[in-house]
PDB file of N, CA and C in Angstrom:
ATOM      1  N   UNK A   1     -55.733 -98.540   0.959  1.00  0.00           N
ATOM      2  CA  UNK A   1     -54.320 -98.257   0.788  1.00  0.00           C
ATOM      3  C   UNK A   1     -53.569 -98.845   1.973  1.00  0.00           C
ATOM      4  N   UNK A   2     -52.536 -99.281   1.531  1.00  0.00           N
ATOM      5  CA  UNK A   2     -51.420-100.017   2.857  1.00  0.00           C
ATOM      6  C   UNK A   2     -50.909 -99.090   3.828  1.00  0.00           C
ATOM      7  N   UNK A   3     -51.224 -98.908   4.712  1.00  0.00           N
ATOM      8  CA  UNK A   3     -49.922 -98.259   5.320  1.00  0.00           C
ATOM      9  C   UNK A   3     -48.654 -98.649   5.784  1.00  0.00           C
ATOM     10  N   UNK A   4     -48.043 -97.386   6.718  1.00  0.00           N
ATOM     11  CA  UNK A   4     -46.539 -98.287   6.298  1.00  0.00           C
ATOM     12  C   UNK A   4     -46.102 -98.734   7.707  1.00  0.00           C
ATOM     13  N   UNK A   5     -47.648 -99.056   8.394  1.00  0.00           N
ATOM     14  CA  UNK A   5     -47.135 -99.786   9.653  1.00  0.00           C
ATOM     15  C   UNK A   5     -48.021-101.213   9.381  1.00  0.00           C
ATOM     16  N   UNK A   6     -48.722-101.830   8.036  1.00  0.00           N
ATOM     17  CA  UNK A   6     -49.051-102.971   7.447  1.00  0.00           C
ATOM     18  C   UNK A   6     -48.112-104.012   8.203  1.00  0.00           C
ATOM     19  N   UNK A   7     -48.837-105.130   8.909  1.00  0.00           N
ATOM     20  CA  UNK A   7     -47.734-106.002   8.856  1.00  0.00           C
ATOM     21  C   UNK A   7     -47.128-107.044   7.635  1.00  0.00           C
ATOM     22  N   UNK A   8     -48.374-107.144   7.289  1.00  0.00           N
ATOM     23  CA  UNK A   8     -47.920-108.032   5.729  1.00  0.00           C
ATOM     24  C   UNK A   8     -46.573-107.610   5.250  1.00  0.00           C
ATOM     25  N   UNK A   9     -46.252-108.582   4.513  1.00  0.00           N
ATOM     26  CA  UNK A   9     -44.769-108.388   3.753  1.00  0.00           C
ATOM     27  C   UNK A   9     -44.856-107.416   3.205  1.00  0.00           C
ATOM     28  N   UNK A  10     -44.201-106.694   2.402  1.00  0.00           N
ATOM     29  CA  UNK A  10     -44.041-105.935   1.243  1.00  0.00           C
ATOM     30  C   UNK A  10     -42.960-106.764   0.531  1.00  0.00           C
ATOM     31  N   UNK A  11     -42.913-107.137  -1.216  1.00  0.00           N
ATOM     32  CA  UNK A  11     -42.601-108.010  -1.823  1.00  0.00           C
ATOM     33  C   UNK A  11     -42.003-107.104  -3.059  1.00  0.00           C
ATOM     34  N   UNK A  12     -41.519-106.772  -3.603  1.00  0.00           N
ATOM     35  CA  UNK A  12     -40.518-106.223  -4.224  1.00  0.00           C
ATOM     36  C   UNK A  12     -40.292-107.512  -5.691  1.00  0.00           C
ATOM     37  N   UNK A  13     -41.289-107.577  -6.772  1.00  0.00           N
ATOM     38  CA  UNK A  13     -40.987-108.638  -7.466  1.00  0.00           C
ATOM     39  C   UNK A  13     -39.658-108.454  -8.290  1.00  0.00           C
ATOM     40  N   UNK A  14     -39.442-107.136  -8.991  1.00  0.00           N
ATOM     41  CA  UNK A  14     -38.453-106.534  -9.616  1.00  0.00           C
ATOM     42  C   UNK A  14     -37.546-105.321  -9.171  1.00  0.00           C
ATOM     43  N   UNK A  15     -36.035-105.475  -9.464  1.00  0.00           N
ATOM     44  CA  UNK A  15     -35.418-104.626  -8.819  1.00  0.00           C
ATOM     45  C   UNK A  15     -35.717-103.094  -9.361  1.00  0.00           C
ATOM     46  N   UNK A  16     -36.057-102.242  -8.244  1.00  0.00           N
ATOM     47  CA  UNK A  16     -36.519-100.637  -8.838  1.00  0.00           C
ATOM     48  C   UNK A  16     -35.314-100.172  -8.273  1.00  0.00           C
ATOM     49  N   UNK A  17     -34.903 -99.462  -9.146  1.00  0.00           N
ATOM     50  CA  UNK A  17     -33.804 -97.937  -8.581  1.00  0.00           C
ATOM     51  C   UNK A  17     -34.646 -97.366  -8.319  1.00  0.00           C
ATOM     52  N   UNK A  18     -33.620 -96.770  -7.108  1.00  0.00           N
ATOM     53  CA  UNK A  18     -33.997 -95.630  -6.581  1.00  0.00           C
ATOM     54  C   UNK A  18     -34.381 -93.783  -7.295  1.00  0.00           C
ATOM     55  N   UNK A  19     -35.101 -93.173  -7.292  1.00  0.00           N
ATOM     56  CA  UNK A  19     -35.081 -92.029  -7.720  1.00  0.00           C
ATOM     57  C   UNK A  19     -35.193 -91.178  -7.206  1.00  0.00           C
ATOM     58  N   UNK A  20     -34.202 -89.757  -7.084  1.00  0.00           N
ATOM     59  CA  UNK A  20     -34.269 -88.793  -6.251  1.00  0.00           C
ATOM     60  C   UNK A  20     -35.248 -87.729  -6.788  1.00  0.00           C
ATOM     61  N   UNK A  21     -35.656 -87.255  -6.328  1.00  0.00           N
ATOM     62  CA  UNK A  21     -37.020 -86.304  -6.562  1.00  0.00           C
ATOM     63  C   UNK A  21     -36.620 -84.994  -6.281  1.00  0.00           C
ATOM     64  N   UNK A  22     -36.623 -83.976  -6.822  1.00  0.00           N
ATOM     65  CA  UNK A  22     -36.645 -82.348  -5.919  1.00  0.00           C
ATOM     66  C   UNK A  22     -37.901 -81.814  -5.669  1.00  0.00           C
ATOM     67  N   UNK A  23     -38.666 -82.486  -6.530  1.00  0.00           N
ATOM     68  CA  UNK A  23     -40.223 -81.527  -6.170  1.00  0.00           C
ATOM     69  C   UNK A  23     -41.184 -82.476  -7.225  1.00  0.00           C
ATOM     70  N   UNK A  24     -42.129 -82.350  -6.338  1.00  0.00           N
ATOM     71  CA  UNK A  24     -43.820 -82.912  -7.309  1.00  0.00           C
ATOM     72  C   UNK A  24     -44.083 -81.816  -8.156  1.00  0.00           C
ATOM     73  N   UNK A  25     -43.390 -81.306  -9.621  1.00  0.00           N
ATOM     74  CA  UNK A  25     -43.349 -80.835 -10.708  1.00  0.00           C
ATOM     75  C   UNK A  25     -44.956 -80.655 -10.907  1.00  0.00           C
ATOM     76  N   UNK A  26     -45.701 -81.310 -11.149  1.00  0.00           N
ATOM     77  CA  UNK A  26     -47.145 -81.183 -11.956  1.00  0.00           C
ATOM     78  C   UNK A  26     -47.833 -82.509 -11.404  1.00  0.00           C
ATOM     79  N   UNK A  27     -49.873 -81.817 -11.257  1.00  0.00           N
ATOM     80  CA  UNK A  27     -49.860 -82.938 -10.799  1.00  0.00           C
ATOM     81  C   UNK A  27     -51.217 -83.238 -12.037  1.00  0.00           C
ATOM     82  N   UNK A  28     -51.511 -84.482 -12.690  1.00  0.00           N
ATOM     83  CA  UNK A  28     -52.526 -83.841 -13.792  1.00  0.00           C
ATOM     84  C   UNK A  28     -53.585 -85.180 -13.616  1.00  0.00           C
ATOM     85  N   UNK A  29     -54.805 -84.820 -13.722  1.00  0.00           N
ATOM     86  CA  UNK A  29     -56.274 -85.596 -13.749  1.00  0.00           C
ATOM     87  C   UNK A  29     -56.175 -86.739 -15.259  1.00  0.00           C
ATOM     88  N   UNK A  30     -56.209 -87.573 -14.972  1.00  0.00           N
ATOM     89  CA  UNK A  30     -56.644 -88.599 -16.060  1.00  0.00           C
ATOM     90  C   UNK A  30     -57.564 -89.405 -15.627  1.00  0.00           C
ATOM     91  N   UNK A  31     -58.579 -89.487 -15.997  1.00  0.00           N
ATOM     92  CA  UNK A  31     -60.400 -89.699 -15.868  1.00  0.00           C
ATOM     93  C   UNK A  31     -60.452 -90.442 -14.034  1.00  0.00           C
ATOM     94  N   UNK A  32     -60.661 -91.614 -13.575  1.00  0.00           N
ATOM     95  CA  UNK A  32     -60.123 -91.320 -12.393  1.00  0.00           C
ATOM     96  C   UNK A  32     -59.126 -91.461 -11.498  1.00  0.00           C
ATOM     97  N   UNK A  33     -58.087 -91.215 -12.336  1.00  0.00           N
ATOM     98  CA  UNK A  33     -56.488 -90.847 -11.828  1.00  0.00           C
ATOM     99  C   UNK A  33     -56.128 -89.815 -11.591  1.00  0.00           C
ATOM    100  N   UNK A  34     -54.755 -89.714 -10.535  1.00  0.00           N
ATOM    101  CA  UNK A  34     -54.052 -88.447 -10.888  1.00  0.00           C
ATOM    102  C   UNK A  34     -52.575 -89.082 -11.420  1.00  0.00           C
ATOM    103  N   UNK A  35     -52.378 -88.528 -12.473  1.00  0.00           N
ATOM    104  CA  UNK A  35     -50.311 -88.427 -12.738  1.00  0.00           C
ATOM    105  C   UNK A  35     -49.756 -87.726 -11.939  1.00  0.00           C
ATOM    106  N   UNK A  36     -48.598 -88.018 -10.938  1.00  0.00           N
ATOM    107  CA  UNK A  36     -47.729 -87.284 -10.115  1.00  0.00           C
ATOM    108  C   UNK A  36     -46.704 -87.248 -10.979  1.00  0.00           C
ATOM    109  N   UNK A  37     -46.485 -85.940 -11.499  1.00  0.00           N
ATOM    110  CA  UNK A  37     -44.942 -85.778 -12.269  1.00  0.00           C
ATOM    111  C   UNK A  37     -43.528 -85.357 -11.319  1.00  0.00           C
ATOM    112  N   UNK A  38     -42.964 -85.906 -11.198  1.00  0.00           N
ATOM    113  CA  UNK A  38     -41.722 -85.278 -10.384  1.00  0.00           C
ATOM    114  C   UNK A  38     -40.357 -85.064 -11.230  1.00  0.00           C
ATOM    115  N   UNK A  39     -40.210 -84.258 -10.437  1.00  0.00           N
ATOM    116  CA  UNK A  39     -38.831 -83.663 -11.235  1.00  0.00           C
ATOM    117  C   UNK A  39     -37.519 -83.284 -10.290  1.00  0.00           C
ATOM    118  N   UNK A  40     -36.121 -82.938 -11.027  1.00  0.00           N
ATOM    119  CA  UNK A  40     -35.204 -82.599 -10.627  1.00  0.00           C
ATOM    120  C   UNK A  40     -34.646 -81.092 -11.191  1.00  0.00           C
ATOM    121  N   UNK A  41     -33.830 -80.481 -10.998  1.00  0.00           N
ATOM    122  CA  UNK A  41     -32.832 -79.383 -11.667  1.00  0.00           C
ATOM    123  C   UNK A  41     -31.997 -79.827 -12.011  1.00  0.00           C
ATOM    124  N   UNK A  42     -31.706 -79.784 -13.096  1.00  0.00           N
ATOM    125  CA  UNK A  42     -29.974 -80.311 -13.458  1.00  0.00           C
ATOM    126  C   UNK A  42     -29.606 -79.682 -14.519  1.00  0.00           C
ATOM    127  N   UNK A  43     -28.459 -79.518 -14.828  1.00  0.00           N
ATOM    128  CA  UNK A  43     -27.546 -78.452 -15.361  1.00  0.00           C
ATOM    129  C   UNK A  43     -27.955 -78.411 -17.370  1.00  0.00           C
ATOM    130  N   UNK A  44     -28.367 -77.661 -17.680  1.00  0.00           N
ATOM    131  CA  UNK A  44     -28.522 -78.270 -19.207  1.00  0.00           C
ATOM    132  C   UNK A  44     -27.310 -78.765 -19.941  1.00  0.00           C
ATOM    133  N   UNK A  45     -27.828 -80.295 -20.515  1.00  0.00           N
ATOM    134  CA  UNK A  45     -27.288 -80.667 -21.532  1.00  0.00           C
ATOM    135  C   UNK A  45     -27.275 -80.103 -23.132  1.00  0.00           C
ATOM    136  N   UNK A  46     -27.798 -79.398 -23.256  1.00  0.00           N
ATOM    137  CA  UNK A  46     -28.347 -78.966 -24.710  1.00  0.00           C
ATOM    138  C   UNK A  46     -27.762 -77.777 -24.935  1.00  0.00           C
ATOM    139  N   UNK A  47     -27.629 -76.719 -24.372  1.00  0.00           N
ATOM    140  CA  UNK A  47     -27.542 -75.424 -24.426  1.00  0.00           C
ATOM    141  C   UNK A  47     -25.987 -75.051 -23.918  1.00  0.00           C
ATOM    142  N   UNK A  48     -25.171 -73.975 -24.676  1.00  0.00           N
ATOM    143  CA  UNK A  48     -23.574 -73.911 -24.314  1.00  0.00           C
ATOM    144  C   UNK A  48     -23.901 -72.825 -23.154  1.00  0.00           C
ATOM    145  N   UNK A  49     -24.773 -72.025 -23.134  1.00  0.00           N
ATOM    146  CA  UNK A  49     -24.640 -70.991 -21.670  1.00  0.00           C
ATOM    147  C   UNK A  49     -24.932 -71.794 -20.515  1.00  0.00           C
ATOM    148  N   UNK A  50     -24.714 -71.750 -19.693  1.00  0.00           N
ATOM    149  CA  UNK A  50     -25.336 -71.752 -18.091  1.00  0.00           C
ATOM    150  C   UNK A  50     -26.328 -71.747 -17.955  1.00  0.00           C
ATOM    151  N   UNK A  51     -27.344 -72.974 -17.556  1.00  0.00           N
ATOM    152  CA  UNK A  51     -28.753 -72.669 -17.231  1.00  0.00           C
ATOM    153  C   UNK A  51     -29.176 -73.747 -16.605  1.00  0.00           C
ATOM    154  N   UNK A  52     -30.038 -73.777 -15.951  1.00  0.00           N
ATOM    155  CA  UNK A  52     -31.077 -74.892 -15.324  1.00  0.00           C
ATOM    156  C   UNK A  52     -32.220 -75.683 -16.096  1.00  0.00           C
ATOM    157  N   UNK A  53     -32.162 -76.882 -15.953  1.00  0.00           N
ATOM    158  CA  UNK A  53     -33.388 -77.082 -16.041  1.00  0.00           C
ATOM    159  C   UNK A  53     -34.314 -77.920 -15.339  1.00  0.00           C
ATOM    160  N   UNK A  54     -35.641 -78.263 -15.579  1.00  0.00           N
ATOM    161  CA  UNK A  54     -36.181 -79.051 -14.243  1.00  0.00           C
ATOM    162  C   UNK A  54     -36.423 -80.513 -15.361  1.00  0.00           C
ATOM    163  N   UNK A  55     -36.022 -81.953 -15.060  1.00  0.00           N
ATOM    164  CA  UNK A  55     -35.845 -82.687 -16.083  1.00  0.00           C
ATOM    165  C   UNK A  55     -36.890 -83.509 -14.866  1.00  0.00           C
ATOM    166  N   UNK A  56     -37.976 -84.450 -15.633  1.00  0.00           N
ATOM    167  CA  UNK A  56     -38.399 -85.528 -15.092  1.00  0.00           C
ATOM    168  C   UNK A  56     -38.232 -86.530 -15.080  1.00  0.00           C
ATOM    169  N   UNK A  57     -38.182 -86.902 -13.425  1.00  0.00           N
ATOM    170  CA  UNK A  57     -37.361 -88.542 -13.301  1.00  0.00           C
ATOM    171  C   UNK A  57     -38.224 -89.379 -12.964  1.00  0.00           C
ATOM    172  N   UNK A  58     -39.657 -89.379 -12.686  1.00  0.00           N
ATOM    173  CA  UNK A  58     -40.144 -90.018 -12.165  1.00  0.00           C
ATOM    174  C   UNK A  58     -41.884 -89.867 -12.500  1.00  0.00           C
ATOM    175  N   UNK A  59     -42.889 -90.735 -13.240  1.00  0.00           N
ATOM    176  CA  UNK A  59     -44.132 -90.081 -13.272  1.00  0.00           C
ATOM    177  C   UNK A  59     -45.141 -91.334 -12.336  1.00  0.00           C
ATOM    178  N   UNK A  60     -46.007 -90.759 -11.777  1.00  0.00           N
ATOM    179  CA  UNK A  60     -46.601 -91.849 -10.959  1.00  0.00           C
ATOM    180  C   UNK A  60     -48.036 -91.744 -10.984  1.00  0.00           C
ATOM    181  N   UNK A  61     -48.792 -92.939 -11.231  1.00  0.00           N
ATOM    182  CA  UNK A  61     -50.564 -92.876 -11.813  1.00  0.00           C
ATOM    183  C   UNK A  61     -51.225 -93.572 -10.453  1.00  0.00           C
ATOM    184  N   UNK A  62     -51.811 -92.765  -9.866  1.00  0.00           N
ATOM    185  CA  UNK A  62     -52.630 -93.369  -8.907  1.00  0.00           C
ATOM    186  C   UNK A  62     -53.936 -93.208  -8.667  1.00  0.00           C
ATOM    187  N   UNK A  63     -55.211 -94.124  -8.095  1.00  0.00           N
ATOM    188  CA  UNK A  63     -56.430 -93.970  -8.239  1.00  0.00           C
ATOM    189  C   UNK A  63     -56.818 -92.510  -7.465  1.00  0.00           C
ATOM    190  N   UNK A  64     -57.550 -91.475  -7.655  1.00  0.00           N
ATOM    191  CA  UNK A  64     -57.822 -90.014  -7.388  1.00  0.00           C
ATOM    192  C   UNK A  64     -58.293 -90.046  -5.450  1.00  0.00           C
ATOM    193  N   UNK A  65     -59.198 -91.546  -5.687  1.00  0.00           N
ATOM    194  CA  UNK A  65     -59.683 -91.867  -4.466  1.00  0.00           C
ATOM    195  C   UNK A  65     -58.602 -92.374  -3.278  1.00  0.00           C
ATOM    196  N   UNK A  66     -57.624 -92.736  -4.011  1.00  0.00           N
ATOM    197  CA  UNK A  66     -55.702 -93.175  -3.114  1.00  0.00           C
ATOM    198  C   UNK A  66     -55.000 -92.006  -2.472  1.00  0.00           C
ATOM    199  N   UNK A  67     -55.462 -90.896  -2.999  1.00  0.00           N
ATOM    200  CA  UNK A  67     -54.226 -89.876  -2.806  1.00  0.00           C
ATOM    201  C   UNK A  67     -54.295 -89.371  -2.038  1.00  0.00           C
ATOM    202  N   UNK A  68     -55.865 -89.169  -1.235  1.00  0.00           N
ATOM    203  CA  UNK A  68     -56.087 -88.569   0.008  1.00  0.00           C
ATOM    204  C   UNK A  68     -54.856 -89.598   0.992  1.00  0.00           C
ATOM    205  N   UNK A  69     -55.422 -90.459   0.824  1.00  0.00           N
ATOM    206  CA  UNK A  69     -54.540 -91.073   1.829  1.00  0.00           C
ATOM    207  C   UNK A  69     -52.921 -91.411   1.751  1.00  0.00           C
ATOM    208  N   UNK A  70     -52.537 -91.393   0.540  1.00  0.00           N
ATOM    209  CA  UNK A  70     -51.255 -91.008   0.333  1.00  0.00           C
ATOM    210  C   UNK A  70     -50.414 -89.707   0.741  1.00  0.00           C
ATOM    211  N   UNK A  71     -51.781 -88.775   0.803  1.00  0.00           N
ATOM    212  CA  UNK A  71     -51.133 -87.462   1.056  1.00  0.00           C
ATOM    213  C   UNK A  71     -50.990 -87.480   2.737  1.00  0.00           C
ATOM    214  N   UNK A  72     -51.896 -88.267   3.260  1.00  0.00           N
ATOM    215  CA  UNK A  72     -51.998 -87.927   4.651  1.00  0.00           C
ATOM    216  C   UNK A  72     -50.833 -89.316   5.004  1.00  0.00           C
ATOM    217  N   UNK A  73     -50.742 -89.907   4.389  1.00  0.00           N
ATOM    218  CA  UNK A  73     -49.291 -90.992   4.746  1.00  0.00           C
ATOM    219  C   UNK A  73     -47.681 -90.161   4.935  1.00  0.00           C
ATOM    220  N   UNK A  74     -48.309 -89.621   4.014  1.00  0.00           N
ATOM    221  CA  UNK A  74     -46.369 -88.691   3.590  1.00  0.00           C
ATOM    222  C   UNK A  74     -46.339 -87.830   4.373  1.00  0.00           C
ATOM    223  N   UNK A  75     -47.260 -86.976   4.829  1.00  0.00           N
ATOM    224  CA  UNK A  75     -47.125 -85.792   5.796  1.00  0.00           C
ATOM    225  C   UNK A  75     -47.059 -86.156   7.058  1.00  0.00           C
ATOM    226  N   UNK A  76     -48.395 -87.433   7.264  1.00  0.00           N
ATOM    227  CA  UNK A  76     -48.190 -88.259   8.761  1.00  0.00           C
ATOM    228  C   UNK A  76     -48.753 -86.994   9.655  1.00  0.00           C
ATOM    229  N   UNK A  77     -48.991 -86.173   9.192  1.00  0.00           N
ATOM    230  CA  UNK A  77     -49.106 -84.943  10.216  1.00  0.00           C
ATOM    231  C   UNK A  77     -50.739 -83.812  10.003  1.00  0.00           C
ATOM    232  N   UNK A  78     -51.229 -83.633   9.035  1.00  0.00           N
ATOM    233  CA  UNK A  78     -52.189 -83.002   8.666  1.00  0.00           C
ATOM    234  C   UNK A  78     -52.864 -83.498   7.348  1.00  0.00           C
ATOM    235  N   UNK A  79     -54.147 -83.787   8.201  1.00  0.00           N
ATOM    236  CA  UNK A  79     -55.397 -84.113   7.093  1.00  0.00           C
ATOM    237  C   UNK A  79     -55.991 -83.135   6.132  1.00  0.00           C
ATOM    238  N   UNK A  80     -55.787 -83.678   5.149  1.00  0.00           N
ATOM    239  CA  UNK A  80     -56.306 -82.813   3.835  1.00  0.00           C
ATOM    240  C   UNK A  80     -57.686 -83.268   3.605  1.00  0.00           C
ATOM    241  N   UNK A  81     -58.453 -82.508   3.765  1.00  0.00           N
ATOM    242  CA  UNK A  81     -59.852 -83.052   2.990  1.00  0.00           C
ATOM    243  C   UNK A  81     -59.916 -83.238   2.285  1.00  0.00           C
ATOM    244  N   UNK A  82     -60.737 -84.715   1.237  1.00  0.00           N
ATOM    245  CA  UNK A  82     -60.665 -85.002   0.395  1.00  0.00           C
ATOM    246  C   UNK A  82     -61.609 -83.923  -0.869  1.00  0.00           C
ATOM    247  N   UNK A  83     -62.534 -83.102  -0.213  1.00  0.00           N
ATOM    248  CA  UNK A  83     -62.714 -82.122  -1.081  1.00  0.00           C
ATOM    249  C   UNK A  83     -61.756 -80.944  -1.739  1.00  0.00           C
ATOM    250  N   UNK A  84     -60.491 -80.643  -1.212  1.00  0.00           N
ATOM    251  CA  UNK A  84     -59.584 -79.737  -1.140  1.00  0.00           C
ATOM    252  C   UNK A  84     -59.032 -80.723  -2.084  1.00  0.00           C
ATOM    253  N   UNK A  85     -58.488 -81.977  -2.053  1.00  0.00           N
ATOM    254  CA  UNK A  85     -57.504 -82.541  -3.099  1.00  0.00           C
ATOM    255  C   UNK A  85     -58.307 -82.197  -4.330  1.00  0.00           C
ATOM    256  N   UNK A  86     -59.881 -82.582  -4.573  1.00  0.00           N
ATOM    257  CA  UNK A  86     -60.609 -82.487  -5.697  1.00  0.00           C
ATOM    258  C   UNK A  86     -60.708 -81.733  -6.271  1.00  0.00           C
ATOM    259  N   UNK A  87     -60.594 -80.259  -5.387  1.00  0.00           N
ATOM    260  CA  UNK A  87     -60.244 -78.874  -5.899  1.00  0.00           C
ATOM    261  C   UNK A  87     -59.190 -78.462  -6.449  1.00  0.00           C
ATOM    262  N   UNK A  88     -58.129 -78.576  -6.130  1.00  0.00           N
ATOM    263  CA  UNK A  88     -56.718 -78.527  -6.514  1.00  0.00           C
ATOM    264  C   UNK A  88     -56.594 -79.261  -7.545  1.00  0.00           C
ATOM    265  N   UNK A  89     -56.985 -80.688  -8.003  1.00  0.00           N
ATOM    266  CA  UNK A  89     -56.757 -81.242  -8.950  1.00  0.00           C
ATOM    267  C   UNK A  89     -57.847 -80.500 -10.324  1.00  0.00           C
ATOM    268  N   UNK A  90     -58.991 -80.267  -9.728  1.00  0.00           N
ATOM    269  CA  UNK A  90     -60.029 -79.703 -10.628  1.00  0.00           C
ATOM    270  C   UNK A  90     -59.016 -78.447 -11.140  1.00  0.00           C
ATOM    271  N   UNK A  91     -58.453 -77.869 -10.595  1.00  0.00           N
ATOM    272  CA  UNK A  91     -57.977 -76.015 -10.994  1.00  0.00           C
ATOM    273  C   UNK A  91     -56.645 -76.637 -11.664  1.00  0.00           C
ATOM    274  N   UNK A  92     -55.424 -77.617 -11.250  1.00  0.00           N
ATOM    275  CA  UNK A  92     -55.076 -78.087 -12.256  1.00  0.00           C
ATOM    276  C   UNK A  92     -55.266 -78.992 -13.354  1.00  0.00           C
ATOM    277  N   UNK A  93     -56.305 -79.049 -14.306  1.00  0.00           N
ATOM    278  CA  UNK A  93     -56.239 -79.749 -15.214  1.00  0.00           C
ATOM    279  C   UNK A  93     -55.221 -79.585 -16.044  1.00  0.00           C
ATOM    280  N   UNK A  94     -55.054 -81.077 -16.620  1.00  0.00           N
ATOM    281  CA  UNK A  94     -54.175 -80.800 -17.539  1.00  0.00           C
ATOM    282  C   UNK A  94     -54.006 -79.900 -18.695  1.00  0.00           C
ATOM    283  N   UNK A  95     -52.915 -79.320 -19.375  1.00  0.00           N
ATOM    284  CA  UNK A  95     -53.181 -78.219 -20.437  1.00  0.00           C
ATOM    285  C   UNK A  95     -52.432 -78.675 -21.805  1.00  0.00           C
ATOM    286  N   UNK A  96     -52.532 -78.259 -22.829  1.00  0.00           N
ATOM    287  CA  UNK A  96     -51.596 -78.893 -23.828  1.00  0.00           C
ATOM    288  C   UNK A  96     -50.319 -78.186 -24.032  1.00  0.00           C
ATOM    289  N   UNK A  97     -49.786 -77.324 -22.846  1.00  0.00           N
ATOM    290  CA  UNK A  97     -48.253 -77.329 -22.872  1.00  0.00           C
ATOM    291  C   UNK A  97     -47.825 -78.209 -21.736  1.00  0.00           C
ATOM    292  N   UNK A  98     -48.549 -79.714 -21.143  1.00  0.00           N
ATOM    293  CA  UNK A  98     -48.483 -80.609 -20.064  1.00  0.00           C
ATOM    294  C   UNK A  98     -46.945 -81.425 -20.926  1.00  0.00           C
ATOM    295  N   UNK A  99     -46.153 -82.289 -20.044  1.00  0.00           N
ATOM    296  CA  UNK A  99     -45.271 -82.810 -20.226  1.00  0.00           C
ATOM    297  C   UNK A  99     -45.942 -84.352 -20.701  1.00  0.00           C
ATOM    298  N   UNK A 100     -45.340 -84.793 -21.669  1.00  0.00           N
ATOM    299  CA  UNK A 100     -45.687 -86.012 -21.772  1.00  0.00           C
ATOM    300  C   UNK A 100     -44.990 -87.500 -21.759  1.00  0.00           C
TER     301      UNK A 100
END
């Protein structure tokens, strides 16, 4: 995995918007992946009362063996054992009320 003190370029072939995130919503095992679902709150469109909902803006597939080190990139601060990610991902498997 790159980190983000790589000197190599980083190359940007296509323009990505930006997406704001409120929270890593769900995180789910696909054989050896994980899906990072992220999500926002935003006001319902659908419904005439007042309510919230958490809408997803963003889903992200990365190799299971990446994330240790993704996780320890983003925090920059505390190592997760890679047995603890395996666990956490093992206890969330996906379920069939999962978002798709």
């Amino acid at each position: 995995m790159n980190k983000p003190n790589d000197p190599r370029p980083l190359i940007e072939t296509a323009i990505q918007p930006d997406q704001y995130v409120g929270e890593l919503a769900r995180i789910e095992r696909i054989g050896p992946c994980a899906r990072l679902i992220f999500a926002v709150d935003q006001g319902s469109l659908y419904h005439s009362e007042p309510r919230t909902e958490r809408v997803v803006v963003a889903k992200i597939v990365i190799p299971l063996d990446r994330l240790h080190d993704m996780a320890v990139t983003a925090l920059g601060f505390r190592v997760v054992p890679p047995e603890e990610v395996k666990a956490f991902l093992a206890f969330n498997e996906p379920r069939s009320d999962s978002i798709n």
